[in-house]
Each structure stands twice: as C-alpha cells, then as structure tokens.
C-alpha atoms as a PDB file:
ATOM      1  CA  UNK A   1       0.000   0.000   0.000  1.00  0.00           C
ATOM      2  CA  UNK A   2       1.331   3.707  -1.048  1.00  0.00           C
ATOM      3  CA  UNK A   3       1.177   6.938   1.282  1.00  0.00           C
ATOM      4  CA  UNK A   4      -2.822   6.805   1.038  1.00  0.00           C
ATOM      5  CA  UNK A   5      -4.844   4.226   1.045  1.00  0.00           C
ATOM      6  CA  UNK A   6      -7.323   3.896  -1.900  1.00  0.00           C
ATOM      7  CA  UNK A   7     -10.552   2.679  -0.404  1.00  0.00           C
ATOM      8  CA  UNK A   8     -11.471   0.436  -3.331  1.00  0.00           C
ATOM      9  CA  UNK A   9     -15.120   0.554  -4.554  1.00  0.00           C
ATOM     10  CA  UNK A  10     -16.199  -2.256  -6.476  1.00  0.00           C
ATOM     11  CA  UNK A  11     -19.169  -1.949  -9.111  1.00  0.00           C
ATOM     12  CA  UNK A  12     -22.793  -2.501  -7.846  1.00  0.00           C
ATOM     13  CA  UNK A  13     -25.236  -4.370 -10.208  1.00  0.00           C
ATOM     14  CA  UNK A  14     -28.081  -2.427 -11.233  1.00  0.00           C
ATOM     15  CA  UNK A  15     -31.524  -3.338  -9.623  1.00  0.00           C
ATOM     16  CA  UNK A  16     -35.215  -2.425 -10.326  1.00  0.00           C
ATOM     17  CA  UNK A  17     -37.352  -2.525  -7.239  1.00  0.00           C
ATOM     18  CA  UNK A  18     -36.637   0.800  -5.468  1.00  0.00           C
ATOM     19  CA  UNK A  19     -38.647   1.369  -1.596  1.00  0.00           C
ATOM     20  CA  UNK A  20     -38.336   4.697  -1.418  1.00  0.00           C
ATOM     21  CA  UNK A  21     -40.314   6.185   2.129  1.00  0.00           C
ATOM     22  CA  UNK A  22     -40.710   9.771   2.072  1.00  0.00           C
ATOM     23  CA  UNK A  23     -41.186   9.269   5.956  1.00  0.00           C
ATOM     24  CA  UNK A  24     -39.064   9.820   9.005  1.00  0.00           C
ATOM     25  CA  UNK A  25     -37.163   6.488   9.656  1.00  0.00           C
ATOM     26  CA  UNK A  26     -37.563   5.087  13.489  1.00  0.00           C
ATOM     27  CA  UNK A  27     -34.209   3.829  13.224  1.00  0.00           C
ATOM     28  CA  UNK A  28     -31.131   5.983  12.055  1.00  0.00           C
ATOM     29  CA  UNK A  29     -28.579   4.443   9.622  1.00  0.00           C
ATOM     30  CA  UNK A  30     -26.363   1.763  10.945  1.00  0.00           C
ATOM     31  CA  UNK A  31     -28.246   1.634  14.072  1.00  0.00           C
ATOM     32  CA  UNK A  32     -30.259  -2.174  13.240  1.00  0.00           C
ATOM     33  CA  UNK A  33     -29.241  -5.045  15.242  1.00  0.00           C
ATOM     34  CA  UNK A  34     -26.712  -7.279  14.310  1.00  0.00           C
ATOM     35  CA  UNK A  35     -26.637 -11.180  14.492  1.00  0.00           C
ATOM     36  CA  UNK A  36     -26.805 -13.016  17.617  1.00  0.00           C
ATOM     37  CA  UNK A  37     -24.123 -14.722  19.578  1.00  0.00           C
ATOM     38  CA  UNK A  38     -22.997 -17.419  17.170  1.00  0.00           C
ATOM     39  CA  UNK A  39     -22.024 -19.970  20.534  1.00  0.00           C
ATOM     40  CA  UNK A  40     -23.593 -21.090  22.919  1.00  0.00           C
ATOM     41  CA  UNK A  41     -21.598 -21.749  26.403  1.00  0.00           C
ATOM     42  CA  UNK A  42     -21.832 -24.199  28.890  1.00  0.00           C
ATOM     43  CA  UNK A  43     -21.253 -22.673  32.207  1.00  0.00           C
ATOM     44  CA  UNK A  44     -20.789 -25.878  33.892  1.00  0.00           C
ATOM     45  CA  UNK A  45     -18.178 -27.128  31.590  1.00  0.00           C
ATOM     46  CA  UNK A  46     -15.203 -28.794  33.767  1.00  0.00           C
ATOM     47  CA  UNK A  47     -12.874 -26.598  31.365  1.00  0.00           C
ATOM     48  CA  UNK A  48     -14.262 -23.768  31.947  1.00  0.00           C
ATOM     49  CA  UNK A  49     -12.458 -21.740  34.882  1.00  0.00           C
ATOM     50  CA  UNK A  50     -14.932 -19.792  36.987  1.00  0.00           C
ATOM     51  CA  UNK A  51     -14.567 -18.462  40.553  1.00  0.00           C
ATOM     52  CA  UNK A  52     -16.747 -20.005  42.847  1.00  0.00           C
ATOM     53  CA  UNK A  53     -20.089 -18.517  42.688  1.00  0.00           C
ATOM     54  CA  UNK A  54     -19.421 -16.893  39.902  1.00  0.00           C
ATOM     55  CA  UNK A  55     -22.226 -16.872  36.551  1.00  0.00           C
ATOM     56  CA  UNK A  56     -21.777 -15.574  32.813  1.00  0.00           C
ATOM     57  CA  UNK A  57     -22.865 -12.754  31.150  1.00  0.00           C
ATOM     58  CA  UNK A  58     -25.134 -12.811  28.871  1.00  0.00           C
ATOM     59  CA  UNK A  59     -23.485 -13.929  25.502  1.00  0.00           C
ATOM     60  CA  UNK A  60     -23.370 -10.976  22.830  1.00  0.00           C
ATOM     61  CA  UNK A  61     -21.576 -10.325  19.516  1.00  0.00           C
ATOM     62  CA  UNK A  62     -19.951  -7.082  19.102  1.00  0.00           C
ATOM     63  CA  UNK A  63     -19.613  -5.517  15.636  1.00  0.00           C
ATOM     64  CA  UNK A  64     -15.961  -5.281  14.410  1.00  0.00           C
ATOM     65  CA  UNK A  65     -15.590  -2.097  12.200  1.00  0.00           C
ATOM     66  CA  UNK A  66     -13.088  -1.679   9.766  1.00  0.00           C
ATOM     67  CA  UNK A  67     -13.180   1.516   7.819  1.00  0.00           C
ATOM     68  CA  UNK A  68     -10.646   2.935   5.142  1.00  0.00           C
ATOM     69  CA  UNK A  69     -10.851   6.404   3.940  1.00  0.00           C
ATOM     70  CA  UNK A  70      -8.542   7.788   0.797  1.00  0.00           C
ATOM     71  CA  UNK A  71      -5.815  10.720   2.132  1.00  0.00           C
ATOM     72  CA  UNK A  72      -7.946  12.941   0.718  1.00  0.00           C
ATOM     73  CA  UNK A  73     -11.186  11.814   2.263  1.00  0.00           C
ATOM     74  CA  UNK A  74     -13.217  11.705  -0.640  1.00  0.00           C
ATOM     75  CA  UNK A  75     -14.278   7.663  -0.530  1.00  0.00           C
ATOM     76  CA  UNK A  76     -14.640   5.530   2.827  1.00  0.00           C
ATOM     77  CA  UNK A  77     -15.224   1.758   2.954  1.00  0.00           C
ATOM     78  CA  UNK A  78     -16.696   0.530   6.445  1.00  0.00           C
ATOM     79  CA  UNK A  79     -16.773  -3.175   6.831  1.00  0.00           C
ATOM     80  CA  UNK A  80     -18.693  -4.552   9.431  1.00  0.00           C
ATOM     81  CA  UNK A  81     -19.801  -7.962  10.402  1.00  0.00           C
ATOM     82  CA  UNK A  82     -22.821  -7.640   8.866  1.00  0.00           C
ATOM     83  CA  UNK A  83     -22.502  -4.751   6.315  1.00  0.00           C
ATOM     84  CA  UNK A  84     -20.359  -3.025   3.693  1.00  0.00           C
ATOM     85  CA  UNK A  85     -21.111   0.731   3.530  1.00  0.00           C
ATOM     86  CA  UNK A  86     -18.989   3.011   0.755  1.00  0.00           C
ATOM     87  CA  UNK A  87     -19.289   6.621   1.352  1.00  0.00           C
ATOM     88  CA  UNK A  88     -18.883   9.072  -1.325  1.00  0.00           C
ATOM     89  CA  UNK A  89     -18.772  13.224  -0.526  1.00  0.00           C
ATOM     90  CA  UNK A  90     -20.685  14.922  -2.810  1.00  0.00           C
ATOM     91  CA  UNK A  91     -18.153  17.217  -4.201  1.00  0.00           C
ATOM     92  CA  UNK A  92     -16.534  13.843  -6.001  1.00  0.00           C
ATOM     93  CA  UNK A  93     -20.318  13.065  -7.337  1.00  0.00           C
ATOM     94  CA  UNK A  94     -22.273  16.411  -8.232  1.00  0.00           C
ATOM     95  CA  UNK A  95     -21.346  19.802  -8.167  1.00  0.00           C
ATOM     96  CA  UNK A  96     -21.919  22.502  -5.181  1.00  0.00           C
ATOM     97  CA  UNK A  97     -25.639  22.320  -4.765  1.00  0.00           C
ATOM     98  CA  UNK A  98     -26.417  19.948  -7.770  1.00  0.00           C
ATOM     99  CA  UNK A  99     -27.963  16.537  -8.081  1.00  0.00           C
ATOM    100  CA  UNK A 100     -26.524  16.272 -11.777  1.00  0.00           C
ATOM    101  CA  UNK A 101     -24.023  13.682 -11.860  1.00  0.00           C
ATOM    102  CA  UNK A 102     -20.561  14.686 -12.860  1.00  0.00           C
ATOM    103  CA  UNK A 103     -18.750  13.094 -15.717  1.00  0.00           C
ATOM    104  CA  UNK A 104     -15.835  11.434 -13.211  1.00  0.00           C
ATOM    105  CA  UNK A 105     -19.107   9.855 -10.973  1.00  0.00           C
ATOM    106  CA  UNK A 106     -20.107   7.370 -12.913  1.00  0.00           C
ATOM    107  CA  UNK A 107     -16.572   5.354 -12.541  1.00  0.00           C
ATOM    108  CA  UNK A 108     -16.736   5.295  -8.881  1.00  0.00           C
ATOM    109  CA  UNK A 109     -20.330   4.210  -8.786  1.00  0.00           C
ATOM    110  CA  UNK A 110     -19.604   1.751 -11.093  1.00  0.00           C
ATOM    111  CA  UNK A 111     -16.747   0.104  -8.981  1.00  0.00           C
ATOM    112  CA  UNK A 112     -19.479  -0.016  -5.830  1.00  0.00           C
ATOM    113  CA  UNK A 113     -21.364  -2.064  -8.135  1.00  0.00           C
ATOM    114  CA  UNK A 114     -19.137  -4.153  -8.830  1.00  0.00           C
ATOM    115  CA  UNK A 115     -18.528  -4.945  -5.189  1.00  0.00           C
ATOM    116  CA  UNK A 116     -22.363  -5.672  -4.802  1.00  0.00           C
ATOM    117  CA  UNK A 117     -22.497  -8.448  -7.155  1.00  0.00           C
ATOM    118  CA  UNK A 118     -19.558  -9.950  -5.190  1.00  0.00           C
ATOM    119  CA  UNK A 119     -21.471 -10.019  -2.357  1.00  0.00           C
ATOM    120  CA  UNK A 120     -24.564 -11.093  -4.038  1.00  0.00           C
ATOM    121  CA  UNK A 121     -26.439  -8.327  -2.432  1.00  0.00           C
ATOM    122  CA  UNK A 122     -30.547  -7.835  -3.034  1.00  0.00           C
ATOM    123  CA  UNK A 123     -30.995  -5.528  -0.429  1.00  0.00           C
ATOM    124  CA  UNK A 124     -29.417  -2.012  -1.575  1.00  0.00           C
ATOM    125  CA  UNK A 125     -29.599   0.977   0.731  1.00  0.00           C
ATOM    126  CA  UNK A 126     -28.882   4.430  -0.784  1.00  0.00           C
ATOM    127  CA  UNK A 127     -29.055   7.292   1.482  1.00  0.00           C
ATOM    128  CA  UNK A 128     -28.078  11.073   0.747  1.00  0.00           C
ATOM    129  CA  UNK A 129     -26.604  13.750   3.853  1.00  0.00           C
ATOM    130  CA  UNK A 130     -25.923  17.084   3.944  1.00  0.00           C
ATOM    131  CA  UNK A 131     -23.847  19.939   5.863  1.00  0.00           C
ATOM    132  CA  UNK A 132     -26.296  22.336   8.285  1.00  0.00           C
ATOM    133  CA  UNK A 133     -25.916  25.165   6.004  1.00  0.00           C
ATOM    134  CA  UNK A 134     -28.684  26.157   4.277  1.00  0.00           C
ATOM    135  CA  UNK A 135     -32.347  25.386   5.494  1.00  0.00           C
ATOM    136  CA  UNK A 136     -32.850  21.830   6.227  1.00  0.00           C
ATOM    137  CA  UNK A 137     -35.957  21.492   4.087  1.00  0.00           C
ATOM    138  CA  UNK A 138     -33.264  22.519   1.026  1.00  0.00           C
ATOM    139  CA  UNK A 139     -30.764  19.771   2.387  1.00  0.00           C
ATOM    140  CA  UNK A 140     -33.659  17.388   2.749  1.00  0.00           C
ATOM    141  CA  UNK A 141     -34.697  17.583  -0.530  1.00  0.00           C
ATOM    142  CA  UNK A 142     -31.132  17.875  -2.153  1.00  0.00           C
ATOM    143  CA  UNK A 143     -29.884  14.779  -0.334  1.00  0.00           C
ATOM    144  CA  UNK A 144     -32.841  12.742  -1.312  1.00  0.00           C
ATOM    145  CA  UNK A 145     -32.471  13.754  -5.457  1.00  0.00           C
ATOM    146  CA  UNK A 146     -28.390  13.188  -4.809  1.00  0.00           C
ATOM    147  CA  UNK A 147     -29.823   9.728  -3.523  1.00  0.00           C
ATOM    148  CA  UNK A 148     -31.416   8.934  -6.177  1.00  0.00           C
ATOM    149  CA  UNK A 149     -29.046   9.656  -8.955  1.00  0.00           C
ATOM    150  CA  UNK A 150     -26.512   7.700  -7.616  1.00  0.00           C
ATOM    151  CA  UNK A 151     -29.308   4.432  -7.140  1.00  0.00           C
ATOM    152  CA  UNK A 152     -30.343   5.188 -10.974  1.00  0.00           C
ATOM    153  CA  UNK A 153     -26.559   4.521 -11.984  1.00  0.00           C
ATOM    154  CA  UNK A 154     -26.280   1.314  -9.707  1.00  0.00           C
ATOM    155  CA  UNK A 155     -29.884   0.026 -11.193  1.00  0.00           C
ATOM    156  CA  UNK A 156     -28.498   0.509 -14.718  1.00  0.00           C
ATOM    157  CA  UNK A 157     -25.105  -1.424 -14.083  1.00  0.00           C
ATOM    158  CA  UNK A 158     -26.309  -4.074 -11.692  1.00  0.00           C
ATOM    159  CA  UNK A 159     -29.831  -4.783 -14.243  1.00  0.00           C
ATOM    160  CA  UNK A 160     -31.180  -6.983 -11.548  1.00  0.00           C
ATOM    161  CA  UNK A 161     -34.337  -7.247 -10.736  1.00  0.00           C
ATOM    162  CA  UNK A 162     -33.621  -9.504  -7.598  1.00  0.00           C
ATOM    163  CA  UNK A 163     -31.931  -6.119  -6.395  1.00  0.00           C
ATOM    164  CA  UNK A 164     -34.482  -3.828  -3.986  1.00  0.00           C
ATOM    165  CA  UNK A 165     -33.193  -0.007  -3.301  1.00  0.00           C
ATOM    166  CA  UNK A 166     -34.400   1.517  -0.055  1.00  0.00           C
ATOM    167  CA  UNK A 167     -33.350   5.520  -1.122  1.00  0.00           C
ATOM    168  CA  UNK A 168     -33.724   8.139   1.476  1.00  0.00           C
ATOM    169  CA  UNK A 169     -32.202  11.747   1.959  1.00  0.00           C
ATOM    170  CA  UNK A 170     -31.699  12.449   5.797  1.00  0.00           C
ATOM    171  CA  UNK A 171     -30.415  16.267   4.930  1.00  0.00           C
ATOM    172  CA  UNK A 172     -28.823  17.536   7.970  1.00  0.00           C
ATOM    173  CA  UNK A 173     -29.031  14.391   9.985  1.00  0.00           C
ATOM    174  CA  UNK A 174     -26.490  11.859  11.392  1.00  0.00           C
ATOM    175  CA  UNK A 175     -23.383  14.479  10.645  1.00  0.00           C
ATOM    176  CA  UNK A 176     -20.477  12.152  10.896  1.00  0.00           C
ATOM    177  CA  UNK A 177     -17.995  15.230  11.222  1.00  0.00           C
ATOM    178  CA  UNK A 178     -18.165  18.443  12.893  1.00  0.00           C
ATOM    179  CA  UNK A 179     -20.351  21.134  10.633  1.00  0.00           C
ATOM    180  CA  UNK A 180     -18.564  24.266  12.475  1.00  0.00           C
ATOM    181  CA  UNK A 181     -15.521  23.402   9.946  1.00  0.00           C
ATOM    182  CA  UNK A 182     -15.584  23.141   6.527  1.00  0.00           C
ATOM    183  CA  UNK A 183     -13.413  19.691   6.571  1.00  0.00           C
ATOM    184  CA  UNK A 184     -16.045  18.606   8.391  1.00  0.00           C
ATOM    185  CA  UNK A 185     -18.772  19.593   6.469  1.00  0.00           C
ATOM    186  CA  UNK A 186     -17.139  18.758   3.239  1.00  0.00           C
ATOM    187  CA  UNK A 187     -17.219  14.697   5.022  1.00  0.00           C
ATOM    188  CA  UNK A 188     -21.155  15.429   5.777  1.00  0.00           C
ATOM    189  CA  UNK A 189     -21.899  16.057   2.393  1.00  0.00           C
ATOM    190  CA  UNK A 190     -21.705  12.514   1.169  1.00  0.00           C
ATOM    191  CA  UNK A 191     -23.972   9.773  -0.229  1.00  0.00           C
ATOM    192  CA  UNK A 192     -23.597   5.904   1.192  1.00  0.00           C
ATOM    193  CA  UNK A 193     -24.379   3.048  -0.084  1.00  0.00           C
ATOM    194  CA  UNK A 194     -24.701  -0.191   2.443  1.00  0.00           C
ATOM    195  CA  UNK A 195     -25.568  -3.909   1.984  1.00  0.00           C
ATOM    196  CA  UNK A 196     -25.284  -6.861   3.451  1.00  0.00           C
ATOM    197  CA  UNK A 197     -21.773  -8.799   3.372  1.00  0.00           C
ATOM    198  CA  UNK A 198     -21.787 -12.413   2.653  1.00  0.00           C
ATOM    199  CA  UNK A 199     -17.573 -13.244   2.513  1.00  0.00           C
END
C-alpha cells in the first residue's frame, strides 16, 4: 500500500425494485441489530475456569468495524460484520448544490457495483446527507435527489431485478464530522451506499 490508502469501490449491479419512504425512519442508519451470539456456552463445563459462585454474562456479539478512507477523504469503505457501507462526498459526485451527476461519478459508482455483485447483495440501501448550512428542508430535498441519482446509476449497471433499493435523503441528519468546519462539512456532504456482506 502507497502513502494513502485507496478505499477500493467495487461496481454494484443495477436493480429495479426501489422502496423509497418519504417518511421519518424510526431507526437511524447503521443503528439495526446485528446477528446473535454465534455460541452457545456451557457454564458448567469442567474446562471452563470460573470463581466459585461466579455466573456468565449474557453472551453478545460485538460488531468489528473496519473503515478505510482515501488521504484525501473523498471515498470511505466501512466493513462490518454484517454490512459493507462506501461513502462518497458529494463534491466527487455532483457539483456545489447539484444533483446532476458529474462526468468522473459514474466510474466510482460503477466500482461499488461491482462490489455488490460480489457479495450477491438484493438488499441495496442508498441514502443522501448534507452539511447544516442552508435550510434543512433545502438539504432534505437535495440529499434525497443526490440519492437517487446515484441508485439510478447502480440500477443501470447491476440490471437486476432480484436487487431492492431503499433511497432516502436524511439532509442535515447523522453528521459524521463536525459542521462548524468546513473539513467537516465537506465529510457530511456525502452519499452511502450499504448492503449486506456475505464473505
């Protein structure tokens, strides 16, 4: 690996069905529960070593991140246990307070895709964010059409109509940087893609 690490993007097949709720979701992104505790453990196994009296938690799995951003921060790859989210800021995809994709987009959309049909995803979440400036009902809107342009591209090269979308633009909402600096708004201003993992 060179000075920065190239978060590598593989192409996401295109897909047909698209759920797209114009409503508030109950849960935020990345918030849904992961798989249970894959083992189940004996406490009164010989080999096991307790202190007298003593009883085991309650098994649980705990989500192993790994995330890799480019030096400049323009694409992040989070792999979890469960999920593989690719983040994109929107000055890479559109241009300042566009939803018109720009000619270099299509490549790295394409590479997402590609990584979708290795994981033989169906299930395709595409969600839009923006900074706080500006009125929220502009960012709203904005993320949501920024949301969709990117889906249309992965529907196109993935052509599957096993593949559902679930699009939403959150706006303002789950900031993953601090919006007092523009760094950190620049990283707001994104569009992810998730789905599940299966290798």
């Amino acid at each position: 690996m060179g000075a920065a690490t190239l978060l590598l993007v593989t192409n996401l097949c295109g897909a047909t069905a698209v759920r797209a709720d114009d409503s508030d979701p109950s849960v935020p992104p990345g918030t849904e529960p992961s798989a249970t505790a894959p083992v189940k453990i004996d406490p009164t196994d010989p080999d096991l070593k307790l202190p007298e009296g003593a009883t085991l938690a309650d098994p649980k799995v705990l989500d192993i991140k790994s995330v890799v951003e480019d030096q400049s921060g323009d694409e992040r790859r989070e792999d979890t246990n469960a999920d593989v989210t690719f983040a994109l800021q929107a000055e890479v995809l559109f241009s300042k307070d566009s939803a018109k994709l720009s000619a270099a987009a299509k490549a790295r959309i394409d590479t997402i895709a590609d990584e979708i049909r290795k994981q033989n995803a169906t299930q395709v979440r595409v969600f839009g964010f923006t900074d706080n400036l500006g009125s929220s009902a502009h960012g709203d809107v904005l993320s949501r059409q920024r949301a969709n342009a990117v889906q249309g591209v992965l529907d196109q090269d993935l052509n599957d109509p096993n593949v559902t979308f679930d699009v939403r633009g959150y706006g303002e909402q789950y900031p993953i940087a601090d919006n007092s600096t523009e760094e950190g708004r620049k990283k707001n201003r994104r569009v992810e893609v998730t789905f599940p993992r299966t290798s």
